[in-house]
C-alpha atoms as a PDB file:
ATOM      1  CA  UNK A   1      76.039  -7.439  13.980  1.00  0.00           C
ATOM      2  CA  UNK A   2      72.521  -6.961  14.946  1.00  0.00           C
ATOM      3  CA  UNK A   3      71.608  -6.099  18.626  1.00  0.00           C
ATOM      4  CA  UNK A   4      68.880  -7.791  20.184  1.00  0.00           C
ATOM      5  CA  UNK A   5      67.786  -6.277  23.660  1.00  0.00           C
ATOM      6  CA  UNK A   6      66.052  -7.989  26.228  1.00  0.00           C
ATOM      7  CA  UNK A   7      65.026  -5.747  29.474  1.00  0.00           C
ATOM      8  CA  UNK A   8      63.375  -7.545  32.371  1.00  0.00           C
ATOM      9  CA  UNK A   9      61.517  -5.445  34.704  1.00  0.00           C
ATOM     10  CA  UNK A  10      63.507  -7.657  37.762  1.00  0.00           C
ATOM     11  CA  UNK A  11      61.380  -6.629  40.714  1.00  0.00           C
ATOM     12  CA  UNK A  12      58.309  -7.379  39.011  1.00  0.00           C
ATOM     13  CA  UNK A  13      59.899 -11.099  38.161  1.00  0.00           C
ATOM     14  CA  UNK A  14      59.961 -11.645  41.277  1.00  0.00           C
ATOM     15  CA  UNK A  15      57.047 -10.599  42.768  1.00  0.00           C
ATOM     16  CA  UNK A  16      54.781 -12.485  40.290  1.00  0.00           C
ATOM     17  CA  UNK A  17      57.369 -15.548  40.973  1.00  0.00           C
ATOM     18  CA  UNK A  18      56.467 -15.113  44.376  1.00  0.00           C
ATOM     19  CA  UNK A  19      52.856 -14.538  44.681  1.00  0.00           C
ATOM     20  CA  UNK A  20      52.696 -18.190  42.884  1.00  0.00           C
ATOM     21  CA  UNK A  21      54.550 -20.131  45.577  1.00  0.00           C
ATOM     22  CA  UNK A  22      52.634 -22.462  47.838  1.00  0.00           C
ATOM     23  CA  UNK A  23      54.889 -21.147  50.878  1.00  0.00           C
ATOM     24  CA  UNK A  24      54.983 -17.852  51.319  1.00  0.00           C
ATOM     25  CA  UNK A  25      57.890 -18.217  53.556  1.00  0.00           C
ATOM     26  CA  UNK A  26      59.764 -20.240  51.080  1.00  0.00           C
ATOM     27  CA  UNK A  27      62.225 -17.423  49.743  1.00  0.00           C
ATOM     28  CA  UNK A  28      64.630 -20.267  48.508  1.00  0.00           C
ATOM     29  CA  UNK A  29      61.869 -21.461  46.560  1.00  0.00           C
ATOM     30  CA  UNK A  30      61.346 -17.993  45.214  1.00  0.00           C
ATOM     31  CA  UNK A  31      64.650 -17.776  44.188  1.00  0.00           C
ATOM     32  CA  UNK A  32      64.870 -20.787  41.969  1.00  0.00           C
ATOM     33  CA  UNK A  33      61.820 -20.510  40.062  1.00  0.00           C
ATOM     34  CA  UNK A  34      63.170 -16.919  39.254  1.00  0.00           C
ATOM     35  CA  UNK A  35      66.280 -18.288  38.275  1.00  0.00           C
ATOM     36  CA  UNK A  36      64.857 -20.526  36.317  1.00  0.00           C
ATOM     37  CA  UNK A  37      62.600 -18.101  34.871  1.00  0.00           C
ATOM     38  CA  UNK A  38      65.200 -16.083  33.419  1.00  0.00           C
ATOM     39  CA  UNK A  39      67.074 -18.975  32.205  1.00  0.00           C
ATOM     40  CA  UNK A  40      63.967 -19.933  30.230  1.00  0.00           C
ATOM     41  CA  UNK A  41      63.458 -16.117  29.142  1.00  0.00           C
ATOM     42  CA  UNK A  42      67.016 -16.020  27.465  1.00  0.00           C
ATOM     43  CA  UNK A  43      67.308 -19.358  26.322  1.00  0.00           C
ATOM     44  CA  UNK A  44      64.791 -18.953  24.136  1.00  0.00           C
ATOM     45  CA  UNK A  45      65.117 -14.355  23.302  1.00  0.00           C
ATOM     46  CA  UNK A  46      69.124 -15.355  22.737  1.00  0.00           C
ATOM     47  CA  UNK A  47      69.653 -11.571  23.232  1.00  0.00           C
ATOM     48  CA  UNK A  48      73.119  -9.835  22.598  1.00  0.00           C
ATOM     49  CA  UNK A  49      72.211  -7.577  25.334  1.00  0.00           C
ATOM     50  CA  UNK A  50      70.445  -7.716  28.757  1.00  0.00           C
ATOM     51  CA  UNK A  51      69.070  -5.050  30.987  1.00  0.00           C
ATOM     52  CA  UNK A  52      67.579  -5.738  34.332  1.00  0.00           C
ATOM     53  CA  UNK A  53      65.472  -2.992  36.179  1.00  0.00           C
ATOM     54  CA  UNK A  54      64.527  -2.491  39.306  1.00  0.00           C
ATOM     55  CA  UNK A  55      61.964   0.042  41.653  1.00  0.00           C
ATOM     56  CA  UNK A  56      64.363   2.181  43.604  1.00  0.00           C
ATOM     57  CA  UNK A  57      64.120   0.434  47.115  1.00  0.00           C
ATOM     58  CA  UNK A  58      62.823   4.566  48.838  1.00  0.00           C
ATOM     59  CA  UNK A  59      60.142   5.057  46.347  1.00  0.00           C
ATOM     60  CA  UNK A  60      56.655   4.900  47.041  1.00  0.00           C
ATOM     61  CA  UNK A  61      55.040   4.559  43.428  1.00  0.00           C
ATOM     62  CA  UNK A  62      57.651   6.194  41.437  1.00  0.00           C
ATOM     63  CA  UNK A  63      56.738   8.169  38.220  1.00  0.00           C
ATOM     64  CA  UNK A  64      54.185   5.570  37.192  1.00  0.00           C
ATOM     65  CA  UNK A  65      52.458   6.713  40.759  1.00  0.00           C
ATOM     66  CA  UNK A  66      52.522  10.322  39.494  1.00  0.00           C
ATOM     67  CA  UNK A  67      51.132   9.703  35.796  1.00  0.00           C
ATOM     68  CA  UNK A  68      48.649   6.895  37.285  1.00  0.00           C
ATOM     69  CA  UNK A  69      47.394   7.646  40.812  1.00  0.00           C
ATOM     70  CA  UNK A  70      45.869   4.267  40.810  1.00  0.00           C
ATOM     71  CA  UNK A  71      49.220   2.228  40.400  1.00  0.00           C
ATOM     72  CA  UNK A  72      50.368   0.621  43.069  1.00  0.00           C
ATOM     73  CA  UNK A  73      46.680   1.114  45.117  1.00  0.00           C
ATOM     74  CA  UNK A  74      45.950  -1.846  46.659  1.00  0.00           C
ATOM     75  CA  UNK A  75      49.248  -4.284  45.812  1.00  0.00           C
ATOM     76  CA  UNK A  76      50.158  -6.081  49.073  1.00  0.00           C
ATOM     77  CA  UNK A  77      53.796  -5.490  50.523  1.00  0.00           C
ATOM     78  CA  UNK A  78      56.638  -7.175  48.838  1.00  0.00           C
ATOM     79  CA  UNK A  79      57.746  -9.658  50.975  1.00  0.00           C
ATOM     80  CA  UNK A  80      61.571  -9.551  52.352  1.00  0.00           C
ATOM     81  CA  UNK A  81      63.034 -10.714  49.302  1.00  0.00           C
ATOM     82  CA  UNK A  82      62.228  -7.653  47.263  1.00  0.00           C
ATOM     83  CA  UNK A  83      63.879  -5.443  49.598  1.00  0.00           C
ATOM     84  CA  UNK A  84      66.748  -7.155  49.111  1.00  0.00           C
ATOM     85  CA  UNK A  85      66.940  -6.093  45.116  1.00  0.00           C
END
């Protein structure tokens, strides 16, 4: 049996999910789409195996920060639902 891998970079799902919504404020909304997002993304990878990744919630930029001083320069906060991952 082959293995077919899908990773998701989660936290970056969502924010993109998010930054699309009419209503900022509309985290149910958010949530959905996302859902529905990822339901679309394996639906149609069929993957054997699924990793989902996520920015550790007390880093600043991370390792990309330290290879790419750029990254992260002028993103906007993630809204409330992003702590939450």
């Amino acid at each position: 049996m082959s293995i077919h891998l899908v990773i998701i970079d989660a936290l970056n799902l969502i924010r993109r999910v998010h930054a699309v919504q009419p209503d900022p404020t509309d985290i149910d909304r958010t949530i959905q789409t996302t859902s529905r997002t990822l339901h679309r993304i394996l639906n149609e990878a069929n993957p054997t195996h699924i990793i989902a990744v996520f920015d550790h919630h007390e880093q600043d930029r991370g390792w990309r920060g330290e290879l790419l001083p750029e990254y992260k320069q002028n993103r906007k906060l993630c809204p409330s639902l992003c702590s939450m991952a």
